[in-house]
C-alpha atoms as a PDB file:
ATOM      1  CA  UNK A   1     130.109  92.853  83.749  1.00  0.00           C
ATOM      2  CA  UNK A   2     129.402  96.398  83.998  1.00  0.00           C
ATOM      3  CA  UNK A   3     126.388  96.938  86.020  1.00  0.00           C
ATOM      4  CA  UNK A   4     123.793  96.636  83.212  1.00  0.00           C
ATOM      5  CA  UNK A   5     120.329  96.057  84.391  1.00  0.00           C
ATOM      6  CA  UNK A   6     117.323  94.695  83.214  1.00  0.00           C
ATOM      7  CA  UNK A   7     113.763  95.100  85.153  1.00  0.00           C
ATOM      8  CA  UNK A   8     111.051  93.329  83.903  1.00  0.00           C
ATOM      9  CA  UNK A   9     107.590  92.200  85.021  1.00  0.00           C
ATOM     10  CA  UNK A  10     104.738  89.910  84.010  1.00  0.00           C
ATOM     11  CA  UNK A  11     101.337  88.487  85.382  1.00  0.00           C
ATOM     12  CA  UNK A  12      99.775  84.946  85.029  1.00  0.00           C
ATOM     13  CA  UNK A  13      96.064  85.376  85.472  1.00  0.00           C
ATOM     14  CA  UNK A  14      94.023  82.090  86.283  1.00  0.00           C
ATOM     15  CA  UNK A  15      90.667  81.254  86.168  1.00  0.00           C
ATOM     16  CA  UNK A  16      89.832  77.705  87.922  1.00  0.00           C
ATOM     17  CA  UNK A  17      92.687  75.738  87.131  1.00  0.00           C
ATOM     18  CA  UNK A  18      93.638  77.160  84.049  1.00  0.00           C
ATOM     19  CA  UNK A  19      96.057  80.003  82.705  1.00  0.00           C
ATOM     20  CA  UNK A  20      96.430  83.175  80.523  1.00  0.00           C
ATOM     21  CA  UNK A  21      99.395  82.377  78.345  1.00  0.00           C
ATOM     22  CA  UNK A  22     100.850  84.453  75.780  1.00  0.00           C
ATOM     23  CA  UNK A  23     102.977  83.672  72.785  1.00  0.00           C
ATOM     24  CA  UNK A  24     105.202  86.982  72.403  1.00  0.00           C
ATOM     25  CA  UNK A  25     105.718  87.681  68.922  1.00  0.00           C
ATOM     26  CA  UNK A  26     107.918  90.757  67.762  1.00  0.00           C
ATOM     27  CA  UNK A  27     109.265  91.294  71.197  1.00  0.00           C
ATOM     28  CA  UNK A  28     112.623  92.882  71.682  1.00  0.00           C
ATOM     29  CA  UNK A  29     114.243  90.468  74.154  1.00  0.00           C
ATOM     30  CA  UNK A  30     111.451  87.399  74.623  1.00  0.00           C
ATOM     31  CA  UNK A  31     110.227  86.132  71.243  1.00  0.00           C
ATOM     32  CA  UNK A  32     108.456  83.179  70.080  1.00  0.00           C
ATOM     33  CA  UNK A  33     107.629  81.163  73.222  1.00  0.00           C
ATOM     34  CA  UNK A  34     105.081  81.130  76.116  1.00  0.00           C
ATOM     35  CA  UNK A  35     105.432  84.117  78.714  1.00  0.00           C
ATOM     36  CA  UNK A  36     102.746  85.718  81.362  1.00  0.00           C
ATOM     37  CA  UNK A  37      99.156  86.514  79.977  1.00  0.00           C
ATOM     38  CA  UNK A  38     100.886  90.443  80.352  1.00  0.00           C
ATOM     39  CA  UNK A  39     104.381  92.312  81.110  1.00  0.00           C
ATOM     40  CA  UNK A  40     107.259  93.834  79.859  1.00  0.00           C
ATOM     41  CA  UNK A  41     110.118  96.380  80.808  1.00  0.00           C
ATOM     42  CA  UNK A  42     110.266  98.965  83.711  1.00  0.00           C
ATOM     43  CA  UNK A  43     109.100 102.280  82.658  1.00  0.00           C
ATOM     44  CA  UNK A  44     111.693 104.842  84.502  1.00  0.00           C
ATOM     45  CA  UNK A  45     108.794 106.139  86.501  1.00  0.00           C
ATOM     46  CA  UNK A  46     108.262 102.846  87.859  1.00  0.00           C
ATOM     47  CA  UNK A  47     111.822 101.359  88.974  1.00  0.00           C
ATOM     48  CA  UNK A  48     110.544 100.836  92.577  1.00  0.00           C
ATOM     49  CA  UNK A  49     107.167  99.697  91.646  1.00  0.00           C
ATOM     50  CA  UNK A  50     106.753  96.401  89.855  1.00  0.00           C
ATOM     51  CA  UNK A  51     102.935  96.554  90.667  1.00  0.00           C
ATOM     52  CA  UNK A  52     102.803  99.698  88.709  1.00  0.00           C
ATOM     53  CA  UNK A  53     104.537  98.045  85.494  1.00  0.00           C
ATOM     54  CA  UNK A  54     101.810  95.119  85.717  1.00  0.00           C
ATOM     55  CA  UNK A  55      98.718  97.311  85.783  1.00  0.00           C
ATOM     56  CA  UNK A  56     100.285  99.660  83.370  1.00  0.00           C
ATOM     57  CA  UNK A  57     100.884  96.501  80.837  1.00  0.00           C
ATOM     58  CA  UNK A  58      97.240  94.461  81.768  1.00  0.00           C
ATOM     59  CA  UNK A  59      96.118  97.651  80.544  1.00  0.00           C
ATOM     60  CA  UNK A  60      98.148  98.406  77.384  1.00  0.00           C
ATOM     61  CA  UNK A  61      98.410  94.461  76.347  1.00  0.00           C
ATOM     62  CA  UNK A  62      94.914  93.106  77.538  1.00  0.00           C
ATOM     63  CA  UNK A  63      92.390  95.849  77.820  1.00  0.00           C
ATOM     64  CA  UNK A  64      92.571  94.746  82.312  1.00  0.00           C
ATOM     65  CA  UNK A  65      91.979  97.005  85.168  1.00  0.00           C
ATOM     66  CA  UNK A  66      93.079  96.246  88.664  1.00  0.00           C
ATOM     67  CA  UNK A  67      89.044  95.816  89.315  1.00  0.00           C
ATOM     68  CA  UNK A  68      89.048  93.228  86.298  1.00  0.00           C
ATOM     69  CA  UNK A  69      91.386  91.321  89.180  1.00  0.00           C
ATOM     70  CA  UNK A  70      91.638  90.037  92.697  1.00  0.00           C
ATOM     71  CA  UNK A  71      94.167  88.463  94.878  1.00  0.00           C
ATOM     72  CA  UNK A  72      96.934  90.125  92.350  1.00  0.00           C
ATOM     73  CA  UNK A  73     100.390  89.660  94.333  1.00  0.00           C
ATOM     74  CA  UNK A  74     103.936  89.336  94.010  1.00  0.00           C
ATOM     75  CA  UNK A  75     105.034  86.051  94.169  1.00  0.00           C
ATOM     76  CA  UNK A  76     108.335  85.621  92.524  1.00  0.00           C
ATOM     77  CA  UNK A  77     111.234  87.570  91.643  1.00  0.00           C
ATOM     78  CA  UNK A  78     113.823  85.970  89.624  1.00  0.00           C
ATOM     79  CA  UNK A  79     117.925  86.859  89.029  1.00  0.00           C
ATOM     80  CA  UNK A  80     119.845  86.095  86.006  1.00  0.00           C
ATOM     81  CA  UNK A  81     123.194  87.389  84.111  1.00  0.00           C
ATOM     82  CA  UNK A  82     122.840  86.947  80.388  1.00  0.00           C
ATOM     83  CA  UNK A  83     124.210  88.896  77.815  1.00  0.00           C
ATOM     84  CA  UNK A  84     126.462  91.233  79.887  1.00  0.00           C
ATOM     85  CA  UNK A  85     123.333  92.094  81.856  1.00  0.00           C
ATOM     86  CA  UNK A  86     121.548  91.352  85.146  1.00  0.00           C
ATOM     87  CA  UNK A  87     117.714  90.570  84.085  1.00  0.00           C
ATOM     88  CA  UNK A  88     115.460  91.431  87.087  1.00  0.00           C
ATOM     89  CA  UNK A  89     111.980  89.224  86.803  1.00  0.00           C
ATOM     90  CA  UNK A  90     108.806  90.063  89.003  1.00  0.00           C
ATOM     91  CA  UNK A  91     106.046  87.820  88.520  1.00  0.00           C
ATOM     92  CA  UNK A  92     102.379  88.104  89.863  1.00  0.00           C
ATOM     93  CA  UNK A  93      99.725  86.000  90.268  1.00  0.00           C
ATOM     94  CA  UNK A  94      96.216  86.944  89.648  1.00  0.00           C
ATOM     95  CA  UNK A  95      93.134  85.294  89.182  1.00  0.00           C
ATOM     96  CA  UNK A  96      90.478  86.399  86.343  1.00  0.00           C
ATOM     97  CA  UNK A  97      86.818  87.790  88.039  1.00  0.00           C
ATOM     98  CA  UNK A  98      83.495  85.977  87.120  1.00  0.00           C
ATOM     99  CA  UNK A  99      81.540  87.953  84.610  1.00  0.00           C
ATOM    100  CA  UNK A 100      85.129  89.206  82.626  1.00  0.00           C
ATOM    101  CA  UNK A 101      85.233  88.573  79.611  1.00  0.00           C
ATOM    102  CA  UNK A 102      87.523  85.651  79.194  1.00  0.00           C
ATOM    103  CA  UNK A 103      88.201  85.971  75.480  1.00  0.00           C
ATOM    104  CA  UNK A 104      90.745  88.368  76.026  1.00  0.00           C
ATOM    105  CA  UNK A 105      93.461  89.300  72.648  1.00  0.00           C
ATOM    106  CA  UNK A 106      96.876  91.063  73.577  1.00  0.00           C
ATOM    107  CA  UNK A 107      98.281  92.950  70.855  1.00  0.00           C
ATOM    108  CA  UNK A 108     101.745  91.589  72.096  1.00  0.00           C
ATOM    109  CA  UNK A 109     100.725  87.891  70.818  1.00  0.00           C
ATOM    110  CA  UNK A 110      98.890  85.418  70.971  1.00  0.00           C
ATOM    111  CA  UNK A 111      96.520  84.952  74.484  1.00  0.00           C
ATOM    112  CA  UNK A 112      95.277  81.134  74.854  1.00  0.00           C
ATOM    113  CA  UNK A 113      94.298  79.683  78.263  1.00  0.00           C
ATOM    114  CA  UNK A 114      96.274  76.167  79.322  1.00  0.00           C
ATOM    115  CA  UNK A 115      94.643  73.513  81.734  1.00  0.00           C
ATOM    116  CA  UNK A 116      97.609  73.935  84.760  1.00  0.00           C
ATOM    117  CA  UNK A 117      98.041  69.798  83.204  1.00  0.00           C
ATOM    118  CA  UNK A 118      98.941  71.042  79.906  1.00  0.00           C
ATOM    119  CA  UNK A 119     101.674  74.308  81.214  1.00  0.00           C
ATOM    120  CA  UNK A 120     105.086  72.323  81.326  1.00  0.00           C
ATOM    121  CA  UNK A 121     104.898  71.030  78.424  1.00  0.00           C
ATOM    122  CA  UNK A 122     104.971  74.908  76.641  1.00  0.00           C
ATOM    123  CA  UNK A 123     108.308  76.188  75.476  1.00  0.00           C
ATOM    124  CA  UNK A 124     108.445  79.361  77.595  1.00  0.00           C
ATOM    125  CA  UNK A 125     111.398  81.845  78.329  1.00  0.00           C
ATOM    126  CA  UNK A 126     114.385  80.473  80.486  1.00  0.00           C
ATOM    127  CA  UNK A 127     112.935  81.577  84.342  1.00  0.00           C
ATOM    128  CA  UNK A 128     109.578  81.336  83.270  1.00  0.00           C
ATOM    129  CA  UNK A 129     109.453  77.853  83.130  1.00  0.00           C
ATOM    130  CA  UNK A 130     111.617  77.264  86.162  1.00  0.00           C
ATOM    131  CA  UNK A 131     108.463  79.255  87.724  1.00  0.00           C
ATOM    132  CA  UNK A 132     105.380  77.859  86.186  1.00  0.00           C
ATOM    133  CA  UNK A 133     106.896  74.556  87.578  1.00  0.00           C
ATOM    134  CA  UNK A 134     107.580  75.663  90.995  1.00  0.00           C
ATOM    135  CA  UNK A 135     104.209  77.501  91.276  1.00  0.00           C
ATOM    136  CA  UNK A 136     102.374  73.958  89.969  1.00  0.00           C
ATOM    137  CA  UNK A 137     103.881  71.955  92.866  1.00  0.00           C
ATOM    138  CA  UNK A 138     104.538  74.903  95.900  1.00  0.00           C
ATOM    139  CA  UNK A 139     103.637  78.489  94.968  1.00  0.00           C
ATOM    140  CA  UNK A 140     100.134  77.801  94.561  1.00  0.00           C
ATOM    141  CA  UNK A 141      99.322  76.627  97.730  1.00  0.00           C
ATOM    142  CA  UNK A 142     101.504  79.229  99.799  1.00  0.00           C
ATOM    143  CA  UNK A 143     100.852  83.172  99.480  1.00  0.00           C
ATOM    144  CA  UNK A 144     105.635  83.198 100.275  1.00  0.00           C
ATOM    145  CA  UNK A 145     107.112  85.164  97.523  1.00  0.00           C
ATOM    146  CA  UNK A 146     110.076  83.278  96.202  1.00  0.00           C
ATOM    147  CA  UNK A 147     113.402  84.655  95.349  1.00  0.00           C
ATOM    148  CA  UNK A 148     114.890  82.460  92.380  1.00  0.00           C
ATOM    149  CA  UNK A 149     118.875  82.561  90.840  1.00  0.00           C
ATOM    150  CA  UNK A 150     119.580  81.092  87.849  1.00  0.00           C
ATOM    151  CA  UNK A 151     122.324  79.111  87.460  1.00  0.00           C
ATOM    152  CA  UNK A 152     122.340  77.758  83.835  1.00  0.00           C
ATOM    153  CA  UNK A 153     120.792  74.492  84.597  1.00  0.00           C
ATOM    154  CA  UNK A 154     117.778  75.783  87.046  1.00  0.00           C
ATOM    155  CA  UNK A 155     116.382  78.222  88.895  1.00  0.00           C
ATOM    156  CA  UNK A 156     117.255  77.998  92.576  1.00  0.00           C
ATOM    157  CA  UNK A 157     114.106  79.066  94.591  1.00  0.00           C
ATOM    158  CA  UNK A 158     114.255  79.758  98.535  1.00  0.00           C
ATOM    159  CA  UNK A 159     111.144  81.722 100.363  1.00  0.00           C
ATOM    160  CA  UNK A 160     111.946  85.679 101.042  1.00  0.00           C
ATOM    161  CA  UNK A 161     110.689  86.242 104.264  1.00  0.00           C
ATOM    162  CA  UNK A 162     110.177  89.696 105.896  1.00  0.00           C
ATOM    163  CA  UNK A 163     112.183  90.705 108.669  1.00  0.00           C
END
């Protein structure tokens, strides 16, 4: 292991209890599965700012503006070695306004809103899942962010408080 680092980030929006999927196509290290309605990698600009990399992608993947958003937060952040690499994911939570548009189109993929019922049954990239099923029974009725390590069989979730 040499120190190799990947930072990534992605949001879920919801509206009522459903959620802004996307099904990457053409991407260069999560293809062909379910992932967050927007994200991608760290530009170097924005290495201590994971907010910054989700508004910059709701903006280049889904047309979304901070304003087109409320109660957008942190909520997980996600450590796993793959690949000779240590892959970095921060995930937000936001919910969708009333009066946005929800017929939104990413150019990253396909955008399709789930039922929360319907989510774990999606194939979605390896800490994604372990997250849409956490945030389904806990996250979603908590505003913790949870620090998750992957393990190869799960993703091992414990609250990061602030001290």
């Amino acid at each position: 292991m040499d120190g190799k680092l990947r930072n990534m980030a992605s949001v879920y929006i919801t509206s009522d209890e459903r959620m802004l999927l996307l099904f990457r196509q053409g991407g260069r290290v999560v293809n062909d599965v379910w992932v967050g309605s927007a994200g991608g990698h760290f530009e170097e600009s924005e290495l201590n700012d994971a907010r910054a990399c989700v508004l910059r992608e709701l903006e280049e993947e889904l047309g979304l503006a901070e304003r087109d958003l409320h109660d957008l937060s942190l909520r997980y952040v996600t450590l796993r070695r793959t690949k000779g690499e240590i892959r970095q994911n921060y995930y937000f939570f936001a919910v969708l306004n009333h009066g946005v548009d929800e017929n939104l189109v990413s150019n990253e993929g396909l955008s399709r809103w789930f039922d929360f019922s319907d989510l774990t049954a999606l194939e979605m990239a390896y800490t994604s899942k372990f997250v849409i099923e956490h945030y389904l029974k806990i996250g979603r009725e908590t505003n913790e962010i949870y620090v998750g390590v992957a393990d190869g069989e799960k993703v091992v979730f414990t609250e990061m408080p602030e001290f």
